[in-house]
C-alpha atoms as a PDB file:
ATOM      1  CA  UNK A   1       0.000   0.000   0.000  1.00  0.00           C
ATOM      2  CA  UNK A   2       1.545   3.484  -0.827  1.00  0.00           C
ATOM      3  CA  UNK A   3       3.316   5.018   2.061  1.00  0.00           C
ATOM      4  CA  UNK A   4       2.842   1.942   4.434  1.00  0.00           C
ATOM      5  CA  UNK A   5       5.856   0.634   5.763  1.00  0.00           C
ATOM      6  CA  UNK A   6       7.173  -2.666   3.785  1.00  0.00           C
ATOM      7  CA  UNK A   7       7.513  -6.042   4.588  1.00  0.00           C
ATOM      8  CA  UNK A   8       4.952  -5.792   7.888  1.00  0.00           C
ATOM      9  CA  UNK A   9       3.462  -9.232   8.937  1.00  0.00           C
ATOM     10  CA  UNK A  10       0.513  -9.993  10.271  1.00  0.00           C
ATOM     11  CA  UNK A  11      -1.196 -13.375  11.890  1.00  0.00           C
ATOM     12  CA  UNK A  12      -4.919 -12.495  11.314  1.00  0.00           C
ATOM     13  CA  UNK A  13      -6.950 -14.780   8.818  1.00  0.00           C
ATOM     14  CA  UNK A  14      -7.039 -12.784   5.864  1.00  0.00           C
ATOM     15  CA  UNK A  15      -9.053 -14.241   2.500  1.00  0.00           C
ATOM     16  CA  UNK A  16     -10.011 -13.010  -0.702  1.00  0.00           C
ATOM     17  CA  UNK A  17     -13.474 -11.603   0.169  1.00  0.00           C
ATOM     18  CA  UNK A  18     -11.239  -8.561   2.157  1.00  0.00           C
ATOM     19  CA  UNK A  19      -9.873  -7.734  -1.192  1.00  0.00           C
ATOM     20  CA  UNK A  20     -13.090  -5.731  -2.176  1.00  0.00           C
ATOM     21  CA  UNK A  21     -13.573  -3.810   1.190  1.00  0.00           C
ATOM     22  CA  UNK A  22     -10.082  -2.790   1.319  1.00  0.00           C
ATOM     23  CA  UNK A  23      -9.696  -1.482  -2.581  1.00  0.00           C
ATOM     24  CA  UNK A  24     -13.112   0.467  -1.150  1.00  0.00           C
ATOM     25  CA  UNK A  25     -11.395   1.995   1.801  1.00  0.00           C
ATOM     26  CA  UNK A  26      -8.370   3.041  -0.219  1.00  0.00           C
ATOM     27  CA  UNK A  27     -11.230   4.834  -2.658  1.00  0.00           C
ATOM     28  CA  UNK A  28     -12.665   6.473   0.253  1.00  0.00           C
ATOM     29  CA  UNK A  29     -15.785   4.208  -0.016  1.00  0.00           C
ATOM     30  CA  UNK A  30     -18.421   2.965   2.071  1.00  0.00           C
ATOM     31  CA  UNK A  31     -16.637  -0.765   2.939  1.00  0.00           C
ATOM     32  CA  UNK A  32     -20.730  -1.878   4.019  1.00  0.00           C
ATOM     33  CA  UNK A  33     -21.728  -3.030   0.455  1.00  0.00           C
ATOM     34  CA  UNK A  34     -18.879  -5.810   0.693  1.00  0.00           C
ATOM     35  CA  UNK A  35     -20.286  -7.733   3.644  1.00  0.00           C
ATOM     36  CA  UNK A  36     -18.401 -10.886   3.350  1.00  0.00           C
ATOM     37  CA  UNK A  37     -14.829  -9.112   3.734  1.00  0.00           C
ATOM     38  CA  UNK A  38     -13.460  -6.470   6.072  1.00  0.00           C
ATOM     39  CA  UNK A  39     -10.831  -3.839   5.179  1.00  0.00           C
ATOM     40  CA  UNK A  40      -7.474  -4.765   5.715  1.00  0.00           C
ATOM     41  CA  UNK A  41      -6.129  -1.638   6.066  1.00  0.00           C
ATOM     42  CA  UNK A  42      -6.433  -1.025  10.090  1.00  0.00           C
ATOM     43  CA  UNK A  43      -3.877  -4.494   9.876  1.00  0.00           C
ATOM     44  CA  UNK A  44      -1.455  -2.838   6.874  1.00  0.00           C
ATOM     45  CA  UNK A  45      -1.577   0.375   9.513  1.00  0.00           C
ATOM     46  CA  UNK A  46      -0.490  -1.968  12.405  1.00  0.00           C
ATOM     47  CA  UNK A  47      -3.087  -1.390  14.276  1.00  0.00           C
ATOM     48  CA  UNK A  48      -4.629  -3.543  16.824  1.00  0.00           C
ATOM     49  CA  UNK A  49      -8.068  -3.880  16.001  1.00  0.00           C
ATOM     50  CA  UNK A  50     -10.899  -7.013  16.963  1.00  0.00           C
ATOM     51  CA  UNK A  51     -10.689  -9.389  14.139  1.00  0.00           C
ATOM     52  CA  UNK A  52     -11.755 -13.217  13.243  1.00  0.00           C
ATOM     53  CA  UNK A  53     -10.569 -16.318  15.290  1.00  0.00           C
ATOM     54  CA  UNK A  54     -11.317 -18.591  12.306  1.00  0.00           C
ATOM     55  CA  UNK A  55     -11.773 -18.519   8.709  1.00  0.00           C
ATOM     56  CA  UNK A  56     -13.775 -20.630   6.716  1.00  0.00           C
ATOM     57  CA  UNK A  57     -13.389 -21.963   3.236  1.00  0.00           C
ATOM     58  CA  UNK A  58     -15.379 -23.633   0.619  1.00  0.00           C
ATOM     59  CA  UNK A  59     -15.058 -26.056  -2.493  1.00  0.00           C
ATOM     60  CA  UNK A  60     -17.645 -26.845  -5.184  1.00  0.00           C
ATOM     61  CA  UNK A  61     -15.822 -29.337  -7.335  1.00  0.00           C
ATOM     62  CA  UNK A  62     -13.838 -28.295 -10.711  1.00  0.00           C
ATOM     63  CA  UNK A  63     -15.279 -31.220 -13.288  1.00  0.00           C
ATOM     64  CA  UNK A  64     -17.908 -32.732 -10.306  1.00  0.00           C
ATOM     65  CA  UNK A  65     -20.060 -31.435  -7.750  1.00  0.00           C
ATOM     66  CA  UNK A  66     -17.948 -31.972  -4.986  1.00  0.00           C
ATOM     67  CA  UNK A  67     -18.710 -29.909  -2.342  1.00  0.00           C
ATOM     68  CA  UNK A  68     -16.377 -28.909   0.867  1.00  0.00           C
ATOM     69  CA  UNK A  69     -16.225 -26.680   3.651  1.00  0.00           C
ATOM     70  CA  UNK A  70     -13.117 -26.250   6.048  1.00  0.00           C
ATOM     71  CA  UNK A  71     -12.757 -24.205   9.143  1.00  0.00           C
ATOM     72  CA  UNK A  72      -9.253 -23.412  10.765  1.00  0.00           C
ATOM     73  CA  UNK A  73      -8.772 -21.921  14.060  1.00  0.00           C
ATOM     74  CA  UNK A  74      -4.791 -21.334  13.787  1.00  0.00           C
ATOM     75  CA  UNK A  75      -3.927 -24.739  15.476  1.00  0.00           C
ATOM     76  CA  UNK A  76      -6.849 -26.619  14.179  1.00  0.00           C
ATOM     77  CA  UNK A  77      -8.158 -27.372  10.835  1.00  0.00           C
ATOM     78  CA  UNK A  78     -11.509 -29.446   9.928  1.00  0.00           C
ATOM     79  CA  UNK A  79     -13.165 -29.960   6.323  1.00  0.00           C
ATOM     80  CA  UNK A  80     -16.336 -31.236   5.975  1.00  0.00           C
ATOM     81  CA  UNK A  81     -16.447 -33.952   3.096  1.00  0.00           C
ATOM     82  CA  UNK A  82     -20.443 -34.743   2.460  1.00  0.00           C
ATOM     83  CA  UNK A  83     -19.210 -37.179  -0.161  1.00  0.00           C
ATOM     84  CA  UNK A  84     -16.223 -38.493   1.562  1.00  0.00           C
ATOM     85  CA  UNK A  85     -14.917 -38.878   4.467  1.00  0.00           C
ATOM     86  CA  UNK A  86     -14.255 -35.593   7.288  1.00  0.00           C
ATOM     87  CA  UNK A  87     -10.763 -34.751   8.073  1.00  0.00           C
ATOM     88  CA  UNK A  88      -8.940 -32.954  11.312  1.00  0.00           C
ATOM     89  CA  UNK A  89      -5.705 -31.767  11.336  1.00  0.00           C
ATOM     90  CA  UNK A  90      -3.607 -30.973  14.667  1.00  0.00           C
ATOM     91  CA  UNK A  91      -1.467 -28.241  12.371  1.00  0.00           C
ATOM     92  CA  UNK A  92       0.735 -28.013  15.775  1.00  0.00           C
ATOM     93  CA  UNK A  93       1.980 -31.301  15.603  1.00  0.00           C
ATOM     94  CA  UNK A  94       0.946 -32.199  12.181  1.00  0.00           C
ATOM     95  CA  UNK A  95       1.929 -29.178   9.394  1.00  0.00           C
ATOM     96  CA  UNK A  96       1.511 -30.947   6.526  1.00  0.00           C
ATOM     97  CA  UNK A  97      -1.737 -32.513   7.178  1.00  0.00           C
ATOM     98  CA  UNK A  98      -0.553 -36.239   6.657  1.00  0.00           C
ATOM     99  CA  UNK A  99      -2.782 -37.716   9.806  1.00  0.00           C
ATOM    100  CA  UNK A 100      -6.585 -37.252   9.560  1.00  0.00           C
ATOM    101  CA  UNK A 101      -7.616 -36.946  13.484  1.00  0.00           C
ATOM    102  CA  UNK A 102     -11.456 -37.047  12.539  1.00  0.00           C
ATOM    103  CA  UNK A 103     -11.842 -40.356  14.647  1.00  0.00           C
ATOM    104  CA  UNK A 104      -9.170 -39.878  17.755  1.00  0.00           C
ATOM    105  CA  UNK A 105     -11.562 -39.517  20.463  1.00  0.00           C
ATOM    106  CA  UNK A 106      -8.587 -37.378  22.621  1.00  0.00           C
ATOM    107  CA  UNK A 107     -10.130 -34.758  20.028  1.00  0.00           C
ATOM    108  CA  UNK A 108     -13.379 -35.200  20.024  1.00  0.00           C
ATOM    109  CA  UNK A 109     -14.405 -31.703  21.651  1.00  0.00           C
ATOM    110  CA  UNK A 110     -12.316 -30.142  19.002  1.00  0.00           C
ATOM    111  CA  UNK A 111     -14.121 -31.650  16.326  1.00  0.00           C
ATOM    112  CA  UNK A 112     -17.676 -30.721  18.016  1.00  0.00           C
ATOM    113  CA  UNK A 113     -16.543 -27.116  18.773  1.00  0.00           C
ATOM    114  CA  UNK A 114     -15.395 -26.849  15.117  1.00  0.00           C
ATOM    115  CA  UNK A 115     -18.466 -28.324  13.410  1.00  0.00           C
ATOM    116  CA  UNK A 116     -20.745 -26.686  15.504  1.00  0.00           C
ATOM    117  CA  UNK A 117     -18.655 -23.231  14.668  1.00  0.00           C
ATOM    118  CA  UNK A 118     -18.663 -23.832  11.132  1.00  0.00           C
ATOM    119  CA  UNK A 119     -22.271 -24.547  10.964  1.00  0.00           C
ATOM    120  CA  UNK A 120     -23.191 -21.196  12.808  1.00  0.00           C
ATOM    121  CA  UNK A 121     -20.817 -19.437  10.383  1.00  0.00           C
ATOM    122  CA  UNK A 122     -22.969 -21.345   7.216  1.00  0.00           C
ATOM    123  CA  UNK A 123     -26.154 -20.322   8.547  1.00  0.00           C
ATOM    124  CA  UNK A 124     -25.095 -16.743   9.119  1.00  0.00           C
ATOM    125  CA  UNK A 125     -23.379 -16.439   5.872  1.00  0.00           C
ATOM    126  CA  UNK A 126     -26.596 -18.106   3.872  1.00  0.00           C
ATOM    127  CA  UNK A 127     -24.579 -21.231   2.872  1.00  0.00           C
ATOM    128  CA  UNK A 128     -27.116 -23.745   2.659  1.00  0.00           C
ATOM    129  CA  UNK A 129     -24.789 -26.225   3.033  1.00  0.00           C
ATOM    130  CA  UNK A 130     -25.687 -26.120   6.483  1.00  0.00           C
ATOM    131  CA  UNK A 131     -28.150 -28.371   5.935  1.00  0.00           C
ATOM    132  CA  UNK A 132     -26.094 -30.916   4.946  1.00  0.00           C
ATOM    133  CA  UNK A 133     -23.886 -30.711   7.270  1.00  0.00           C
ATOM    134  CA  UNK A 134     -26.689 -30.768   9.869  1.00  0.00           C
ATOM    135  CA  UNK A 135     -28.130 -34.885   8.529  1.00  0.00           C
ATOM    136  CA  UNK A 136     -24.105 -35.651   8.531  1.00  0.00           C
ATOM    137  CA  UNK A 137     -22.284 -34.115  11.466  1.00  0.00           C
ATOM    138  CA  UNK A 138     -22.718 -33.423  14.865  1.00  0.00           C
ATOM    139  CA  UNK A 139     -24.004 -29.795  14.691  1.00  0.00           C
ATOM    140  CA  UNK A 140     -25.243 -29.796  17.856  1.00  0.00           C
ATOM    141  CA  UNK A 141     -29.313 -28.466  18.040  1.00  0.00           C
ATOM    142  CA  UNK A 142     -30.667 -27.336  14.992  1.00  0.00           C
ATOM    143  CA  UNK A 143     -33.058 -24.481  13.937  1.00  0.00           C
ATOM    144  CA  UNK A 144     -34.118 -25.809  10.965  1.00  0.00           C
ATOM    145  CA  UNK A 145     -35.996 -29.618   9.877  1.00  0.00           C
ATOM    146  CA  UNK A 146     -33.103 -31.568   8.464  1.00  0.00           C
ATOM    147  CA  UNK A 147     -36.072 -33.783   6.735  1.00  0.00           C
ATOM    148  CA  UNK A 148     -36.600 -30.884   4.470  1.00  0.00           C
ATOM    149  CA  UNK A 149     -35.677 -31.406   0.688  1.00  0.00           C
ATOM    150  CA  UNK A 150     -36.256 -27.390  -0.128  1.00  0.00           C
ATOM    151  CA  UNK A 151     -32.998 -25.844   1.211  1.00  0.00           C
ATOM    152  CA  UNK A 152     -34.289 -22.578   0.656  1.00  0.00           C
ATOM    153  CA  UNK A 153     -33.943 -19.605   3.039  1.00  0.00           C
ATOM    154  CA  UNK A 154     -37.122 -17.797   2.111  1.00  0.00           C
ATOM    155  CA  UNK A 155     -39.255 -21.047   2.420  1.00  0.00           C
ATOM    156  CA  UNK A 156     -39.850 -20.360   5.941  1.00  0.00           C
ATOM    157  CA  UNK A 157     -40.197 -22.442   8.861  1.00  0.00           C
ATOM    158  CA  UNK A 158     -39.950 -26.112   7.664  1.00  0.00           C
ATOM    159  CA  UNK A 159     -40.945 -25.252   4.117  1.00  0.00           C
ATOM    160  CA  UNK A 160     -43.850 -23.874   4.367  1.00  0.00           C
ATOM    161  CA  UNK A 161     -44.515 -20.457   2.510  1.00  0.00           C
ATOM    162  CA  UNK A 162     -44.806 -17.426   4.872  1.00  0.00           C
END
């Protein structure tokens, strides 16, 4: 950024949905219209500011409909796999993500706390594949009918039309 200091590093989760609130900052712009990314400039500034403990990812297949979602935490990293298997990762003691931990039951509350975070962040961010997630994982209590086959937001409570 001009006139920031060079080579500054940062630990937050950053992602590419920041991209748009930040080039809107540096325009003088209202950052509200880009509500899935923050501005990155109060980190480029060094300041310390509140920011997100996790950050969430998603997959939808390149040739295949093969959805994903993955939520890290900075030591912890779980993808759900509808199709597949899950997978945890202990990044601490394993970097390169060589042992899925999905099973170990030493890390069972980690994989609760995770898949109950990520399905909150779903729901929040309109990602219906919360549902999914919520026939297939433990997501804890649900505010929804997982019986449902109509995924949509606007159907209202348990399909019907309101």
């Amino acid at each position: 950024m001009p006139g920031a200091p060079a080579g500054r590093v940062r630990g937050e989760f950053v992602g590419l949905t920041d991209l748009t609130a930040t080039i809107l900052d540096l325009a003088g712009q209202d950052t509200a219209p880009a509500v899935d990314g923050r501005s990155l400039l109060p980190l480029v500034e060094g300041l310390d500011v509140p920011w997100r403990s996790e950050i969430v990812a998603e997959f939808h297949g390149h040739h295949f409909p093969y959805p994903q979602r993955m939520i890290h935490d900075g030591r912890y990293k779980l993808v759900v796999n509808p199709e597949s298997r899950d997978e945890l990762y202990d990044l601490d003691a394993d970097p390169h993500e060589l042992l899925n931990r999905i099973d170990h039951p030493e890390l069972a509350d980690v994989r609760r706390r995770l898949t109950r975070r990520l399905y909150e962040l779903l729901v929040e961010r309109g990602d219906n594949f919360h549902h999914w997630m919520s026939v297939m994982s433990d997501t804890g209590p649900l505010d929804h009918d997982p019986t449902l086959s109509a995924f949509e937001r606007d159907a209202g409570v348990y399909g019907k039309e309101t």
